[in-house]
C-alpha atoms as a PDB file:
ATOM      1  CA  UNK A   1     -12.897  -3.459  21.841  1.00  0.00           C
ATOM      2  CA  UNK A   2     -13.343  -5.679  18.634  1.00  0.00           C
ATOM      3  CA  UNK A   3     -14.915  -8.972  19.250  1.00  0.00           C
ATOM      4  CA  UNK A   4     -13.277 -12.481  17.987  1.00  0.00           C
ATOM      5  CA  UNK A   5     -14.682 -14.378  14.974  1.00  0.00           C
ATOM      6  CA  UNK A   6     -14.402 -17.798  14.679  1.00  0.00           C
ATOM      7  CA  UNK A   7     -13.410 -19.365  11.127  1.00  0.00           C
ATOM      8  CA  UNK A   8     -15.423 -22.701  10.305  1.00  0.00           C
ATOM      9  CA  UNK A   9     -12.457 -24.516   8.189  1.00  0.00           C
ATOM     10  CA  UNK A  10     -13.358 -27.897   6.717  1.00  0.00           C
ATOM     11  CA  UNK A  11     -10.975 -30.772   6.961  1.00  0.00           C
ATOM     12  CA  UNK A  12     -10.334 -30.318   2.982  1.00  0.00           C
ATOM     13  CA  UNK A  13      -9.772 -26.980   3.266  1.00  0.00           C
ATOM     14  CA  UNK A  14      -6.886 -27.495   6.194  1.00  0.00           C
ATOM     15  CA  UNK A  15      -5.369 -30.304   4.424  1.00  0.00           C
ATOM     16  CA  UNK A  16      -5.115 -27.928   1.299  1.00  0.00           C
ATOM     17  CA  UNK A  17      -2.172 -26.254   3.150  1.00  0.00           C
ATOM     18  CA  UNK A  18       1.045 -27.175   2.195  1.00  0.00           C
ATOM     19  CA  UNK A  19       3.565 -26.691   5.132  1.00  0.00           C
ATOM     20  CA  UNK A  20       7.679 -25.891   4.124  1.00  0.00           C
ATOM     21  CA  UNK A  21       9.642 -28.803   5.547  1.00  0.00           C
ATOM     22  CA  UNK A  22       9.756 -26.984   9.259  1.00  0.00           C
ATOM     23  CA  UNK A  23       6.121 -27.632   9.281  1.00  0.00           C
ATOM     24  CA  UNK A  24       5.636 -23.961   8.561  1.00  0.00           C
ATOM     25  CA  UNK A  25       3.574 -21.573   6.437  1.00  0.00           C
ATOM     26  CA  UNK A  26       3.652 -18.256   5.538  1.00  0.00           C
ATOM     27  CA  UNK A  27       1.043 -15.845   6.661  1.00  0.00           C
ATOM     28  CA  UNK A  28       0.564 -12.444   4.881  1.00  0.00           C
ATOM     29  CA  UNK A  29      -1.664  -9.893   7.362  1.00  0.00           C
ATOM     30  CA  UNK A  30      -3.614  -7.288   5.952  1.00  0.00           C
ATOM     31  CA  UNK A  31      -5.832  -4.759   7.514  1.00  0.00           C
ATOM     32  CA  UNK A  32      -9.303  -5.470   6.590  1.00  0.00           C
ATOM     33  CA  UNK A  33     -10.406  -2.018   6.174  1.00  0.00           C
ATOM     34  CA  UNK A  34      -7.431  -0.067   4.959  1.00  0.00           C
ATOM     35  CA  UNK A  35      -6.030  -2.865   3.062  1.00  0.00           C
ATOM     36  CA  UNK A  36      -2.454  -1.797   4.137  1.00  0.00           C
ATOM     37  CA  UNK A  37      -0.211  -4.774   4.077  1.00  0.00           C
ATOM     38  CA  UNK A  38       1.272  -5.109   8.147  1.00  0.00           C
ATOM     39  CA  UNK A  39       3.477  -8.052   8.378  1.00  0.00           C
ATOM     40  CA  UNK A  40       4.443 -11.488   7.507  1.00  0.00           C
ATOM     41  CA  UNK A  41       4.693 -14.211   9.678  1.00  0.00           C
ATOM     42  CA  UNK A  42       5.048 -17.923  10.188  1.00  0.00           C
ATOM     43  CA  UNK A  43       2.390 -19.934  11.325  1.00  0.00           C
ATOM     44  CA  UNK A  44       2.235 -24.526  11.898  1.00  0.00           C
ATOM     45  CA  UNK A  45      -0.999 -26.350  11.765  1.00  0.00           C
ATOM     46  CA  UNK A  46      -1.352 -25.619  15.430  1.00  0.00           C
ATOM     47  CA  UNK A  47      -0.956 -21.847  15.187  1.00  0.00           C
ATOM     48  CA  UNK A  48      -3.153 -21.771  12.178  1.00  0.00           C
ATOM     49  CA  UNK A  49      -5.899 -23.971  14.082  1.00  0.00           C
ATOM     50  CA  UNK A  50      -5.852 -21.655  17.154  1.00  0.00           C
ATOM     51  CA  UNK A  51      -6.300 -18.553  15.138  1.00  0.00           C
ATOM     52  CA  UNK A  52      -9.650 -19.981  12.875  1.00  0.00           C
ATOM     53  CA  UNK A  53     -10.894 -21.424  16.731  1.00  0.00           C
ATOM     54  CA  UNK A  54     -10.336 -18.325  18.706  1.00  0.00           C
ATOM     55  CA  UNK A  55     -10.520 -15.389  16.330  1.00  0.00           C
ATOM     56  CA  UNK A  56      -7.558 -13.795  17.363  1.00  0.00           C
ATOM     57  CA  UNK A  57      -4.293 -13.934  14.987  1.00  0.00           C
ATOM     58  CA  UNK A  58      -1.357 -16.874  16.662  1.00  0.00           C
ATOM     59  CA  UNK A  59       2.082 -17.432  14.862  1.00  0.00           C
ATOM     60  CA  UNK A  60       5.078 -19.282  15.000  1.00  0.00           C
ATOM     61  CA  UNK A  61       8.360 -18.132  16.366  1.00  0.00           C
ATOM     62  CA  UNK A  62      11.422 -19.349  14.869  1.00  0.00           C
ATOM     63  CA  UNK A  63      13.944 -17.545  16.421  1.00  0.00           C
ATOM     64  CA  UNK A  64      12.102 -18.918  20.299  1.00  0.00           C
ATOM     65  CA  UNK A  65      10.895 -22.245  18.914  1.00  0.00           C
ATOM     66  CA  UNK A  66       6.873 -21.233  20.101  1.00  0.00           C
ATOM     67  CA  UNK A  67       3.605 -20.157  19.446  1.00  0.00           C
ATOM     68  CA  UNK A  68       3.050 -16.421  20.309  1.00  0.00           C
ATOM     69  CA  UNK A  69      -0.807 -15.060  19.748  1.00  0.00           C
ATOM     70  CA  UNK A  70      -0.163 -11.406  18.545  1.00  0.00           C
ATOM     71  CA  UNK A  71      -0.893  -8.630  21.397  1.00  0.00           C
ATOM     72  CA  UNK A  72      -0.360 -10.722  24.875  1.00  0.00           C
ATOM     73  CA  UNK A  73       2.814  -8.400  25.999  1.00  0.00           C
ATOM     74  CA  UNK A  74       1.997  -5.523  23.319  1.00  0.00           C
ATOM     75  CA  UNK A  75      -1.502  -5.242  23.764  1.00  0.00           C
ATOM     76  CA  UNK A  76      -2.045  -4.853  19.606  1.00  0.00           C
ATOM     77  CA  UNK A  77      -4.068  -7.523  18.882  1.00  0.00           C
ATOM     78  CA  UNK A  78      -4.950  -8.752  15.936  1.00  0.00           C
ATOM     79  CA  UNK A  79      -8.658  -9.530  15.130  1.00  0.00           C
ATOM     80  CA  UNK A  80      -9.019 -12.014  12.340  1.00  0.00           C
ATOM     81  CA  UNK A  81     -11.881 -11.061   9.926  1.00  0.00           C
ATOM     82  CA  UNK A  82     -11.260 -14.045   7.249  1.00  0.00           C
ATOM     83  CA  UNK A  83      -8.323 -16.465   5.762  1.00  0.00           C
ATOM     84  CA  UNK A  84      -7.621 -16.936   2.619  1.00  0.00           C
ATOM     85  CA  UNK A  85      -5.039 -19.934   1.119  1.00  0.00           C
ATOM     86  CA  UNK A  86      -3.714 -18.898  -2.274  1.00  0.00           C
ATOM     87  CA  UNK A  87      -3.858 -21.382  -4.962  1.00  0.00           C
ATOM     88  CA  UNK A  88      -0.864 -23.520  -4.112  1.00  0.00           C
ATOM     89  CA  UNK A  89      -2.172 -23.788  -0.732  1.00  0.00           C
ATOM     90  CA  UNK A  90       1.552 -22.605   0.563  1.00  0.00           C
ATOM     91  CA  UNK A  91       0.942 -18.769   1.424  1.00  0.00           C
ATOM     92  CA  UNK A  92      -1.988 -17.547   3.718  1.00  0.00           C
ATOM     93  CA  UNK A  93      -3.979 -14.102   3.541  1.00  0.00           C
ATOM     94  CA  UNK A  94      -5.096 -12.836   7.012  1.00  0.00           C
ATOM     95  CA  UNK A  95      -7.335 -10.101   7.133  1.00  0.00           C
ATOM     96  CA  UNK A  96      -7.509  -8.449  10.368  1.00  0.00           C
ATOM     97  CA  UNK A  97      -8.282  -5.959  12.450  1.00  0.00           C
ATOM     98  CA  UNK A  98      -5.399  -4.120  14.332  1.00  0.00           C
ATOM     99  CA  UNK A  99      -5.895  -3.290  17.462  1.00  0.00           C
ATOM    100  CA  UNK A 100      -3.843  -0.728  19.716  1.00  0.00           C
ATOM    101  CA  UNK A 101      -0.251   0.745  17.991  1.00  0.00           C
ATOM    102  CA  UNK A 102      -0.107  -1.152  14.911  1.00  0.00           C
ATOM    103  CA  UNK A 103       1.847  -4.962  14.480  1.00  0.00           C
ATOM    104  CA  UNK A 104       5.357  -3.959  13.895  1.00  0.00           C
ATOM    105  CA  UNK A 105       7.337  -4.548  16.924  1.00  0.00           C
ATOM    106  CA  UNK A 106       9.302  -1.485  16.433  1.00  0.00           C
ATOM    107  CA  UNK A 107       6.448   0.644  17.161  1.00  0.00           C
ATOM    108  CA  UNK A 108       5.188   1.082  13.242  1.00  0.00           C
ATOM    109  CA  UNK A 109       1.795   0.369  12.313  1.00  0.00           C
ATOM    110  CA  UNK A 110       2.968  -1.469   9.609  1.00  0.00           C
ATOM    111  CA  UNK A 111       6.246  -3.778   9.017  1.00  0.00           C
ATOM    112  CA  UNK A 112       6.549  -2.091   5.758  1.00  0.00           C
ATOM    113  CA  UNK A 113       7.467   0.960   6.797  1.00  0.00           C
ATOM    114  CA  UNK A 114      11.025   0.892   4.421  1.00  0.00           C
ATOM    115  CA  UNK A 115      10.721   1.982   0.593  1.00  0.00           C
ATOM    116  CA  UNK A 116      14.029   1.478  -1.502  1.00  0.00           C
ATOM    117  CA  UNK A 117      15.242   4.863  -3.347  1.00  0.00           C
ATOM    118  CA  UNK A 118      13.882   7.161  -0.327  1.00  0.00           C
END
């Protein structure tokens, strides 16, 4: 089983994100190793603090208003390696570790399992 990895974040490095006017951000997840991208999700300051604290990837639900750390009903966790905050500080890069099936919720390893003109 992979092991968590705390993030050390310094205050100027959270207050570089820049949150949408829901208080959200978007989070980009990439397998560390493969460097397949496997989904995008939302993530607030809470979510985002959470993830760099326990090591283990948390977003934001819109559609049921809450938190939801990736893998507590699935059991395919994600393992965060590092995060990245692109130069506008309004996108994030996680770089993970998938554990178990893969992080789509319809059973794909990958979100991005669609390609237009196939």
């Amino acid at each position: 089983m992979p092991v968590a990895t705390p993030i050390q974040a310094t205050p100027a490095q959270l207050d570089a994100v820049k949150y949408n006017s829901d208080g959200l951000v978007p989070a980009i997840v990439q397998e560390e190793h493969s460097g397949e991208v496997l989904m995008m999700a939302w993530m607030n300051a809470d979510a985002l603090r959470e993830t760099l604290e326990s090591g283990r990837a948390v977003y934001w639900s819109r559609s049921r208003q809450s938190r939801w750390r990736k893998g507590d009903t699935s059991g395919d966790r994600q393992w965060v390696r590092s995060i990245y905050y692109d130069c506008d500080g309004d996108t994030l890069l996680l770089k993970v570790e998938q554990e178990g099936a893969g992080a789509c919720h319809t059973g794909n390893y990958s979100c991005f399992y669609r390609r237009f003109g196939e």
